[in-house]
PDB file of N, CA and C in Angstrom:
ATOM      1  N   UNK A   1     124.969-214.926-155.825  1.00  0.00           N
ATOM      2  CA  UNK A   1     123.803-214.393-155.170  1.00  0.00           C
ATOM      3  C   UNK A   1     124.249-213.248-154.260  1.00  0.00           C
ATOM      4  N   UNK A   2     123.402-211.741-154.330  1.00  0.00           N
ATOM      5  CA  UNK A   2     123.740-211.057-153.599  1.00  0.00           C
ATOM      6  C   UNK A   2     123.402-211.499-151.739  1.00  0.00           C
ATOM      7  N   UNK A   3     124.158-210.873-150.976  1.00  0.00           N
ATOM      8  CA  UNK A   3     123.724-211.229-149.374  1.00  0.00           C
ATOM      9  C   UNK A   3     123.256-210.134-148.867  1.00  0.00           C
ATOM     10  N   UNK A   4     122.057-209.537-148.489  1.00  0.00           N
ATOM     11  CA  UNK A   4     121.833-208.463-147.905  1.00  0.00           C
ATOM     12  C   UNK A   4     121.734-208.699-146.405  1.00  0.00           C
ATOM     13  N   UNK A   5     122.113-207.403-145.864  1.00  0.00           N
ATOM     14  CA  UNK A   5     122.242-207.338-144.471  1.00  0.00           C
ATOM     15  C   UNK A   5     120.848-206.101-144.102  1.00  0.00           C
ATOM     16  N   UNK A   6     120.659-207.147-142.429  1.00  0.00           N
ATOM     17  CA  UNK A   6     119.784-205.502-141.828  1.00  0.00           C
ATOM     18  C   UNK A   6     120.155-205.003-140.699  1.00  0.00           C
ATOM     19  N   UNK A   7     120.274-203.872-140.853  1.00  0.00           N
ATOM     20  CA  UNK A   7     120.744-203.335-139.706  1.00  0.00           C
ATOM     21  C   UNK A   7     119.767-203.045-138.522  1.00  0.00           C
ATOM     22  N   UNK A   8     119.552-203.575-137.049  1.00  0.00           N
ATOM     23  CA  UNK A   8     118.381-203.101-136.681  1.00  0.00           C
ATOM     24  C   UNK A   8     118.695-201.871-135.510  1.00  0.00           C
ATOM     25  N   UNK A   9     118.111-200.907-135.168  1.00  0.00           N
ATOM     26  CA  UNK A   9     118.509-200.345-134.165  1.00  0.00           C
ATOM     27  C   UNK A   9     117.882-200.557-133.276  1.00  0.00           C
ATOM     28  N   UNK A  10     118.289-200.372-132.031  1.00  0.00           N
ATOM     29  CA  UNK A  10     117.477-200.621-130.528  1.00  0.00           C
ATOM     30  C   UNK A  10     118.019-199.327-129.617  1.00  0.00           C
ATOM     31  N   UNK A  11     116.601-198.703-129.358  1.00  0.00           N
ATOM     32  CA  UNK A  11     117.132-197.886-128.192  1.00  0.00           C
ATOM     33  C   UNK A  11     116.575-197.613-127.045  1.00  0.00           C
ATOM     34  N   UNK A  12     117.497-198.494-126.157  1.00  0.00           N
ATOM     35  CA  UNK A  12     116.754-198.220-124.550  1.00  0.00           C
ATOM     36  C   UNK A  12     117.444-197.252-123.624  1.00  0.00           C
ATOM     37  N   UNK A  13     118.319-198.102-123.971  1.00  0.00           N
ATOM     38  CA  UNK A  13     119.601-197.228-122.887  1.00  0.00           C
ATOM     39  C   UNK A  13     120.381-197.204-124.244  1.00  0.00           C
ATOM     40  N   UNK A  14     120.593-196.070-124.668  1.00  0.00           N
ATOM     41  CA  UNK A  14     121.883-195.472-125.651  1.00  0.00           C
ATOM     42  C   UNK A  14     121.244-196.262-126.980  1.00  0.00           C
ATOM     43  N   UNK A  15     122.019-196.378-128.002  1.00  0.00           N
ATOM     44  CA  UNK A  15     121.799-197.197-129.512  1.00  0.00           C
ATOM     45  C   UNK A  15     122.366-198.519-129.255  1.00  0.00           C
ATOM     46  N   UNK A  16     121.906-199.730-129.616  1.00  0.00           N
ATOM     47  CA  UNK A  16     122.788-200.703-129.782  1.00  0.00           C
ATOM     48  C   UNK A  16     122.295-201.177-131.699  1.00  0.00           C
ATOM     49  N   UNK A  17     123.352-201.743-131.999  1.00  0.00           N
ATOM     50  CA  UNK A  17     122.763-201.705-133.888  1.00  0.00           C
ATOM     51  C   UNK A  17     123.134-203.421-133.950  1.00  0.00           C
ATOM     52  N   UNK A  18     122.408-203.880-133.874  1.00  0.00           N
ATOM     53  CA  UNK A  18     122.375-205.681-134.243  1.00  0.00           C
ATOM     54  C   UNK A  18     122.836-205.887-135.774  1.00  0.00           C
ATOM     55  N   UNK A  19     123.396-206.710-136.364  1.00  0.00           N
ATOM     56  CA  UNK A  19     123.127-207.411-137.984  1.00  0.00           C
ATOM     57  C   UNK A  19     122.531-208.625-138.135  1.00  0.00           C
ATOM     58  N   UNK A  20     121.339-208.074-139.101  1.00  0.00           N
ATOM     59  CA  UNK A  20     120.742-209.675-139.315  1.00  0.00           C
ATOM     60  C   UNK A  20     120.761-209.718-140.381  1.00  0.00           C
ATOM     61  N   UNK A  21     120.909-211.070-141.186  1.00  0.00           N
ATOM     62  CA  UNK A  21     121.117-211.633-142.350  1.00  0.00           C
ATOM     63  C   UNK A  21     119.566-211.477-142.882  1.00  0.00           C
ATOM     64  N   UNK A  22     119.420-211.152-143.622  1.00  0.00           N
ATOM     65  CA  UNK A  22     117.868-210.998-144.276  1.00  0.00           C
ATOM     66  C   UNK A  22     117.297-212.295-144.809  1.00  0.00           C
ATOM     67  N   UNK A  23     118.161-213.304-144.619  1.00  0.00           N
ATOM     68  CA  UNK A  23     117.772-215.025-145.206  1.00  0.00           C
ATOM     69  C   UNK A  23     117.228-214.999-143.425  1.00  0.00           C
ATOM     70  N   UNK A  24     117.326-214.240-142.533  1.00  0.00           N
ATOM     71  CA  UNK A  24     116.922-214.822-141.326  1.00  0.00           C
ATOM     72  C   UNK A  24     115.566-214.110-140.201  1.00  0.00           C
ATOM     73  N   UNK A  25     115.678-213.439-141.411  1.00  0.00           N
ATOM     74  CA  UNK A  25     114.228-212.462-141.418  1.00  0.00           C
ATOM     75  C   UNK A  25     112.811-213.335-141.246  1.00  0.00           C
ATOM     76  N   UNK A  26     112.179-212.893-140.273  1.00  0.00           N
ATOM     77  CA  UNK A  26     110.642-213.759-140.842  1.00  0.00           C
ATOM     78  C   UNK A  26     109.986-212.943-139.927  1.00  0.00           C
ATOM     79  N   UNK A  27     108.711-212.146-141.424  1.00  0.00           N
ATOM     80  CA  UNK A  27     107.170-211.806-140.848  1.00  0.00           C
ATOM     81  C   UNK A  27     106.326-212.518-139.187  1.00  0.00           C
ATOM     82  N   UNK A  28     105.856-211.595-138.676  1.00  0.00           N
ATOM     83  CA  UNK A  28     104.867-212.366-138.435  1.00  0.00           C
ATOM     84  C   UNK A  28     103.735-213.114-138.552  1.00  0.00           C
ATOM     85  N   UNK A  29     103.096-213.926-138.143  1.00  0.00           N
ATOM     86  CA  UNK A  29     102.267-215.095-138.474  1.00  0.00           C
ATOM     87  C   UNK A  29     100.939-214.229-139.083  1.00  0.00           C
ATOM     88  N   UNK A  30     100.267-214.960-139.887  1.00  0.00           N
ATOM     89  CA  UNK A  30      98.880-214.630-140.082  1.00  0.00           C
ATOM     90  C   UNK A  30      98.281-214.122-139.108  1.00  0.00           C
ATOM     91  N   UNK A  31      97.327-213.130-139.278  1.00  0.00           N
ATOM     92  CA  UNK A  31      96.948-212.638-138.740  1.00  0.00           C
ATOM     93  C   UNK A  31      95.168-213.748-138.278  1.00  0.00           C
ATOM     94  N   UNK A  32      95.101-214.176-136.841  1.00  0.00           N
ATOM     95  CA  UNK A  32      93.584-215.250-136.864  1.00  0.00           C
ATOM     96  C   UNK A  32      92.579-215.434-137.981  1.00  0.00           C
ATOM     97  N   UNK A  33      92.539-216.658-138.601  1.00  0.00           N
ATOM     98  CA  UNK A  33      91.306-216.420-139.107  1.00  0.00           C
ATOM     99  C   UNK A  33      89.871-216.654-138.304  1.00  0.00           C
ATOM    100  N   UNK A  34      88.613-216.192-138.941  1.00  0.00           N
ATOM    101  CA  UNK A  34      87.538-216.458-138.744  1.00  0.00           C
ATOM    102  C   UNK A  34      87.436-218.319-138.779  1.00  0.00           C
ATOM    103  N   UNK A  35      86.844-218.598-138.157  1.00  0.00           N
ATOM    104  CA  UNK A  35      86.297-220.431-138.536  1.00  0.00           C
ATOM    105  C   UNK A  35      85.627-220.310-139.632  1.00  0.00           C
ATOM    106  N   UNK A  36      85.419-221.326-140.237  1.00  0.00           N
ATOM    107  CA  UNK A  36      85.132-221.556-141.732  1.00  0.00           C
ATOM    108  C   UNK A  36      83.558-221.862-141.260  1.00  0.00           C
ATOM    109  N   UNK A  37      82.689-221.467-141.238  1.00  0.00           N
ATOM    110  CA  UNK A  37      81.138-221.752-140.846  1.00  0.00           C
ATOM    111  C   UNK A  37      80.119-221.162-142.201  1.00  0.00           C
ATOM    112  N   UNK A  38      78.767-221.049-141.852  1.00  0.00           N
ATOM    113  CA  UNK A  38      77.943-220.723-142.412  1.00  0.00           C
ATOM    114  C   UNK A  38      77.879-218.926-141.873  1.00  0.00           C
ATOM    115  N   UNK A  39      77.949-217.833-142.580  1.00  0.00           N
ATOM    116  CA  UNK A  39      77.847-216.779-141.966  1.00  0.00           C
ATOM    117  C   UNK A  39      78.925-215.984-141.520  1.00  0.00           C
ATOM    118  N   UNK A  40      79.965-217.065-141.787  1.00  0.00           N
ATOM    119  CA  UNK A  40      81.822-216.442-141.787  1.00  0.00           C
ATOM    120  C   UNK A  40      81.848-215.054-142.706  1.00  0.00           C
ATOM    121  N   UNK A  41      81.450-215.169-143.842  1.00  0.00           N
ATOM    122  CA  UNK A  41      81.538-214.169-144.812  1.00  0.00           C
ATOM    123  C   UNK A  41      81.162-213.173-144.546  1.00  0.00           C
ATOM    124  N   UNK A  42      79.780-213.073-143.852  1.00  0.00           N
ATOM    125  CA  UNK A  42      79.129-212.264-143.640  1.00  0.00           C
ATOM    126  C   UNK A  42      80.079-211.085-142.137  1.00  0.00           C
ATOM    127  N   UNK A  43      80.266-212.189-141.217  1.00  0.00           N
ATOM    128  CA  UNK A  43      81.093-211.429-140.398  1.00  0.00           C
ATOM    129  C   UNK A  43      82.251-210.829-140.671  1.00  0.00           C
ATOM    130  N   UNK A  44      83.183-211.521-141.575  1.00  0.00           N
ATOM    131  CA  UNK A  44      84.462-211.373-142.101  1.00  0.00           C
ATOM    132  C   UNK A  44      83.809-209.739-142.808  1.00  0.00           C
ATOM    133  N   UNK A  45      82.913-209.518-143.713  1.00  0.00           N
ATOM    134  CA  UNK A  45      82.536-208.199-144.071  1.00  0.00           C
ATOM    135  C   UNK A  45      82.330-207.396-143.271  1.00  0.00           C
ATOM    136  N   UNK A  46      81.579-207.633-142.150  1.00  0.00           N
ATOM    137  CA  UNK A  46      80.894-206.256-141.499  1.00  0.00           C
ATOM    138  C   UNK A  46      81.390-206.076-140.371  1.00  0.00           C
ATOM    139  N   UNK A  47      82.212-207.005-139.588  1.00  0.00           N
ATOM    140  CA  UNK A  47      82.879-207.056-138.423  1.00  0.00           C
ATOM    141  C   UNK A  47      84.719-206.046-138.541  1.00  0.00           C
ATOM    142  N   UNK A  48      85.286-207.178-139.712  1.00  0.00           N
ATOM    143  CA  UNK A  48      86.355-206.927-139.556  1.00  0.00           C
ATOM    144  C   UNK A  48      86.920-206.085-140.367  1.00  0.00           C
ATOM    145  N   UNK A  49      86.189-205.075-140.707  1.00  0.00           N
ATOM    146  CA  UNK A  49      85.960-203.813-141.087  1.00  0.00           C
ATOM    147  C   UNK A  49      87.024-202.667-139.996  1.00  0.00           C
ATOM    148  N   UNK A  50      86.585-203.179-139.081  1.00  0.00           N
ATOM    149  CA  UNK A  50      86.973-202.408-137.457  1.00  0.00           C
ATOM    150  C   UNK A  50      87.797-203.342-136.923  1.00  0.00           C
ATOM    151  N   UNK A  51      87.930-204.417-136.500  1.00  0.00           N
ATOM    152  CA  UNK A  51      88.791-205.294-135.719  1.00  0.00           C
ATOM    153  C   UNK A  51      89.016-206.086-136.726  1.00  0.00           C
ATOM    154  N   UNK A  52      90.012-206.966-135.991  1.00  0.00           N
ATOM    155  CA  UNK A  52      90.372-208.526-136.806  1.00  0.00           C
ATOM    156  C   UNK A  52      89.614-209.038-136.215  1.00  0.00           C
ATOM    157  N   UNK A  53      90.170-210.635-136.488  1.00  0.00           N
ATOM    158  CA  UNK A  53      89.138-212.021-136.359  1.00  0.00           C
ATOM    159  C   UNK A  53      89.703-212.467-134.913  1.00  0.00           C
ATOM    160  N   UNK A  54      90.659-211.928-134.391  1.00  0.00           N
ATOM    161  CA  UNK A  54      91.755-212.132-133.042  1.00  0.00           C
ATOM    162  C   UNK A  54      90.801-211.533-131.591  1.00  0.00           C
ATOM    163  N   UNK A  55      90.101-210.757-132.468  1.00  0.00           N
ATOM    164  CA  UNK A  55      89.248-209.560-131.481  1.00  0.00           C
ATOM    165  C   UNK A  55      87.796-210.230-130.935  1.00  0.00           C
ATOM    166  N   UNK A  56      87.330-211.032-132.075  1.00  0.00           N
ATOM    167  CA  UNK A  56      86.447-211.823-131.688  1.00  0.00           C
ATOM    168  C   UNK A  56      86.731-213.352-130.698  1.00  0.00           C
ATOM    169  N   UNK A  57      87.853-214.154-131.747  1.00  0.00           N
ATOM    170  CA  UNK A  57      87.957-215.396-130.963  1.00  0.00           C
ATOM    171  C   UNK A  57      88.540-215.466-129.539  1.00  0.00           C
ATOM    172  N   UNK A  58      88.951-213.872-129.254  1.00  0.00           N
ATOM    173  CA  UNK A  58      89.970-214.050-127.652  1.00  0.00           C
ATOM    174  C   UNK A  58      88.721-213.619-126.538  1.00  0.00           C
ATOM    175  N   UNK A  59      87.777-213.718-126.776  1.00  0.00           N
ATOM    176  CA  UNK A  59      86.403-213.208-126.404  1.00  0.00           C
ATOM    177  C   UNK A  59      86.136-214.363-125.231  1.00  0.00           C
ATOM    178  N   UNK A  60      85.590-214.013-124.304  1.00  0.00           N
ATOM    179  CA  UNK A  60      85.233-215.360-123.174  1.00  0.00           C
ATOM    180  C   UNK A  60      84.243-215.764-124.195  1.00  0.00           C
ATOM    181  N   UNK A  61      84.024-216.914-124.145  1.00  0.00           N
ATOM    182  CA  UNK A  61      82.805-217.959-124.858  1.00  0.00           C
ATOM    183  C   UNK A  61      81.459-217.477-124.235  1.00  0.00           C
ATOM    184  N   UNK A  62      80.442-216.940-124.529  1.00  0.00           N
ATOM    185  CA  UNK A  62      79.074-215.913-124.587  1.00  0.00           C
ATOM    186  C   UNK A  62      78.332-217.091-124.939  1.00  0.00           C
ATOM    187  N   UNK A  63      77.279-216.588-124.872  1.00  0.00           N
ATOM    188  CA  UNK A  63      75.512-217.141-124.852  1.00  0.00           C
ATOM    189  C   UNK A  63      75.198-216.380-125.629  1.00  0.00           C
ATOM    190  N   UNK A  64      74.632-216.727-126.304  1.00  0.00           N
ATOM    191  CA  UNK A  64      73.249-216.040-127.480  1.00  0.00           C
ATOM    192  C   UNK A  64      72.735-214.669-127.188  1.00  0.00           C
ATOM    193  N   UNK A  65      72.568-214.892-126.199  1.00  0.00           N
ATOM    194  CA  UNK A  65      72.315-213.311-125.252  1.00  0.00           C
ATOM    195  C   UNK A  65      73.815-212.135-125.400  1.00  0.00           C
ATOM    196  N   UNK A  66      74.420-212.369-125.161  1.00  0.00           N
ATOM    197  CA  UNK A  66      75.875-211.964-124.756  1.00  0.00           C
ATOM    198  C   UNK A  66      76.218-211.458-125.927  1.00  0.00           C
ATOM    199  N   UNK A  67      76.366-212.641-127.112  1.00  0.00           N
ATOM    200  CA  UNK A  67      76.492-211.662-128.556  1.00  0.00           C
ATOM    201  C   UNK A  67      75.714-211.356-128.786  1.00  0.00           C
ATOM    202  N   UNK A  68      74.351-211.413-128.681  1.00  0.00           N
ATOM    203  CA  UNK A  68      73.197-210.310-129.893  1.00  0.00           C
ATOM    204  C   UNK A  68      73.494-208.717-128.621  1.00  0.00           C
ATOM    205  N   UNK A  69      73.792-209.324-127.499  1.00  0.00           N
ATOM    206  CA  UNK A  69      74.193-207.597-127.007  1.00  0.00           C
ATOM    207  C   UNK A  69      75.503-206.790-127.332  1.00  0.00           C
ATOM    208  N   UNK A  70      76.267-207.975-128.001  1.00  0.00           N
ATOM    209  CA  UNK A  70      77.714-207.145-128.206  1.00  0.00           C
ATOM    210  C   UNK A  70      77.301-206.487-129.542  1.00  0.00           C
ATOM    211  N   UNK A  71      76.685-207.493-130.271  1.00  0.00           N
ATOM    212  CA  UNK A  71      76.436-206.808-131.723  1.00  0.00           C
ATOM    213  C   UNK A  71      75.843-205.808-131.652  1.00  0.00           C
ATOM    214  N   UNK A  72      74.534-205.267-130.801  1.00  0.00           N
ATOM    215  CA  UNK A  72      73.647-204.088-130.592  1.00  0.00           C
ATOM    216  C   UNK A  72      74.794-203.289-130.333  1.00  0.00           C
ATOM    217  N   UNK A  73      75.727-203.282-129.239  1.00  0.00           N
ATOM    218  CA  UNK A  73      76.508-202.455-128.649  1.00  0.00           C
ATOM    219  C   UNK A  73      78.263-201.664-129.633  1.00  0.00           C
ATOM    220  N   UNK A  74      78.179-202.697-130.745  1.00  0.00           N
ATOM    221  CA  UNK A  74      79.538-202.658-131.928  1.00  0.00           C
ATOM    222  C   UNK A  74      78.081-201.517-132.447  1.00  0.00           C
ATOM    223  N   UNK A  75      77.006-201.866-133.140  1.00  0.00           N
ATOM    224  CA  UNK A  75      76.083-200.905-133.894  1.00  0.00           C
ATOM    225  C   UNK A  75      75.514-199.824-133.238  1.00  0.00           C
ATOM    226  N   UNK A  76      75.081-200.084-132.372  1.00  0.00           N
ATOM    227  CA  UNK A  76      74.483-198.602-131.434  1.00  0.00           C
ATOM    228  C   UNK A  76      75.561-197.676-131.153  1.00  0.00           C
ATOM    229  N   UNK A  77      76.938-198.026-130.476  1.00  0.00           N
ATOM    230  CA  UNK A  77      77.321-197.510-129.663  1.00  0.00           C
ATOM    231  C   UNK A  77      78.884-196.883-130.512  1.00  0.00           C
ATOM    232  N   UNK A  78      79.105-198.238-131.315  1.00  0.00           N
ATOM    233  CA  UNK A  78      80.478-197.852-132.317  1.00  0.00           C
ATOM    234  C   UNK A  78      80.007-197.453-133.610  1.00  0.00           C
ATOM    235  N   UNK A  79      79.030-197.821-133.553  1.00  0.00           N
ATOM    236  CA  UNK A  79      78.568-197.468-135.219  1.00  0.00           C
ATOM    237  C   UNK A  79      78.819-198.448-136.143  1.00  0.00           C
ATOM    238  N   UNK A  80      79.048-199.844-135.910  1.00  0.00           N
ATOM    239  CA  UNK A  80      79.476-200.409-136.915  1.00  0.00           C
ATOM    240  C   UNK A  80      78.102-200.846-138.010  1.00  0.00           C
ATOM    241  N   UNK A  81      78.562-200.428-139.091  1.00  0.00           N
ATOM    242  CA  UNK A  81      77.683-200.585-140.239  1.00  0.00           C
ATOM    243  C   UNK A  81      76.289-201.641-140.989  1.00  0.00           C
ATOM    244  N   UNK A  82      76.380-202.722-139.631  1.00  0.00           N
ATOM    245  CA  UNK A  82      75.697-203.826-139.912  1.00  0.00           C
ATOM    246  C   UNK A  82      74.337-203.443-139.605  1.00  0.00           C
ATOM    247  N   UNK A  83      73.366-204.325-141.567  1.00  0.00           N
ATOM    248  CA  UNK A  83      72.142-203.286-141.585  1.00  0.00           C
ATOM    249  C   UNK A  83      71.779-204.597-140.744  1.00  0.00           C
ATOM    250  N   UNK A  84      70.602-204.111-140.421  1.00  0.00           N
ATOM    251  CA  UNK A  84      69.392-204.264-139.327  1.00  0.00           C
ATOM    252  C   UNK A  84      69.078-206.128-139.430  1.00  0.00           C
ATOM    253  N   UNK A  85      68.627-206.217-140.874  1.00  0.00           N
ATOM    254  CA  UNK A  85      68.584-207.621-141.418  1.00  0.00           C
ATOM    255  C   UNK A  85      69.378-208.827-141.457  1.00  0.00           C
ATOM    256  N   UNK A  86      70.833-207.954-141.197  1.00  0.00           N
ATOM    257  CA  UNK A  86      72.027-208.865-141.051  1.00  0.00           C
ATOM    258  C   UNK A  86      72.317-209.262-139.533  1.00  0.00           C
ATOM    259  N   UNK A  87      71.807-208.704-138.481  1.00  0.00           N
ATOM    260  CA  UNK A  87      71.634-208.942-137.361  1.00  0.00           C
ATOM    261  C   UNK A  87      71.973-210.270-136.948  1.00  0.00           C
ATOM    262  N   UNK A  88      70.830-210.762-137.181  1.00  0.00           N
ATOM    263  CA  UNK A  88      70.209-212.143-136.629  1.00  0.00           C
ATOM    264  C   UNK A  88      71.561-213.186-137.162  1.00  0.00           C
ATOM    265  N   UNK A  89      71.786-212.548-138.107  1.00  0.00           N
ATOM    266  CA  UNK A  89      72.659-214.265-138.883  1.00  0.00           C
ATOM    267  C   UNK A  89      74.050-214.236-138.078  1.00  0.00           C
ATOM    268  N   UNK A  90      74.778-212.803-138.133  1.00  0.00           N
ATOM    269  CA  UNK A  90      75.703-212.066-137.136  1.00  0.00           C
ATOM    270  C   UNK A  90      76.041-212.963-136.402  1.00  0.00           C
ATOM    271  N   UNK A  91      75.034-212.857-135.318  1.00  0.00           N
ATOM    272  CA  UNK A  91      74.857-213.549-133.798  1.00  0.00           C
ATOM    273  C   UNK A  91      74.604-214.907-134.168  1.00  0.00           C
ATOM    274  N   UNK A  92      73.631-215.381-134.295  1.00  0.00           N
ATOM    275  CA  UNK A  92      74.086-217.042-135.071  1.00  0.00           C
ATOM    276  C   UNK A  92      75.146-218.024-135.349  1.00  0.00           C
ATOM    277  N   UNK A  93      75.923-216.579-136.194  1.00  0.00           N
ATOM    278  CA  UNK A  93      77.379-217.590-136.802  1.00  0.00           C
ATOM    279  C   UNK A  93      78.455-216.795-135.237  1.00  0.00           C
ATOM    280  N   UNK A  94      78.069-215.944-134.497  1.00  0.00           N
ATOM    281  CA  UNK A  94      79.074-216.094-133.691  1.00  0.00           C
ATOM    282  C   UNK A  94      78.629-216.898-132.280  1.00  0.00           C
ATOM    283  N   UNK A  95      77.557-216.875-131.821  1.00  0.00           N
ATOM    284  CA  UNK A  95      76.930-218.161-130.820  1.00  0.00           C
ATOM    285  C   UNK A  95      77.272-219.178-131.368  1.00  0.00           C
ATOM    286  N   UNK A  96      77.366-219.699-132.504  1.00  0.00           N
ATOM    287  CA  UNK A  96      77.546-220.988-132.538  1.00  0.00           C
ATOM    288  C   UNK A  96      78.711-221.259-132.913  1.00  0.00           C
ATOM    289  N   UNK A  97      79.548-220.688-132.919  1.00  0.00           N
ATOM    290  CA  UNK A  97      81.059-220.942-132.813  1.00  0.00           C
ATOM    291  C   UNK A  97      81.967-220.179-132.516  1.00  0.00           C
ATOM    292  N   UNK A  98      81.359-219.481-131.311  1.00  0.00           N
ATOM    293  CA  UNK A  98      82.562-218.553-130.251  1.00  0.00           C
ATOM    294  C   UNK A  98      81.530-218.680-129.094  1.00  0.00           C
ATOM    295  N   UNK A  99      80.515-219.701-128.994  1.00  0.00           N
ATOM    296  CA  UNK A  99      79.653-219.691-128.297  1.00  0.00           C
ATOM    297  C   UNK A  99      80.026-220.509-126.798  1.00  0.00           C
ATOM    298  N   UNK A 100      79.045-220.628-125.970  1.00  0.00           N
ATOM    299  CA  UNK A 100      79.583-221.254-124.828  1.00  0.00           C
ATOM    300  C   UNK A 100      78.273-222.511-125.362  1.00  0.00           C
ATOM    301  N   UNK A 101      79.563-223.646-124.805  1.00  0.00           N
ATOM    302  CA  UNK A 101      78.696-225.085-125.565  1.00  0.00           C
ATOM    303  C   UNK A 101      77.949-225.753-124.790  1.00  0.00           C
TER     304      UNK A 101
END
């Protein structure tokens, strides 16, 4: 079996060049998912278009009020693409599970 090496560089003060064994390599983690709900899909489309799912769940826990104004404010103000009809369900699936309980 071949062994590959990586070389990493670091520079703060001057170069320092580390070796790491590439068997010792590891990605970072998934990136958050959405909760598995009714209306996930729908957000997973029109939301995370622009942000991840990290952007929503690190959110203080909101009232019904709180998201149908964030959503007005992602569409009015950022432009995000969500038609008019999709609104309501939006806010729904995120009140009720990024909601304050």
């Amino acid at each position: 079996m071949k062994r590959t090496n990586l070389l990493i560089m670091v520079t703060s003060i001057g170069t320092v060049g580390t070796l790491v064994n590439a068997e010792d390599w590891k990605l970072p983690a998934d990136e958050p998912k959405l909760k598995l709900a009714p209306g996930s899909e729908l957000v997973s489309a029109n939301c995370q278009i622009c942000h991840s799912a990290d952007y929503i769940s690190t959110q203080p826990p909101m009232n019904r009020a709180s998201w149908a104004a964030a959503v007005q404010k992602m569409r009015e103000k950022y432009g995000a693409p969500l038609p008019p009809d999709r609104v309501e369900a939006v806010v729904e699936y995120l009140a009720a599970n990024y909601g304050k309980r």
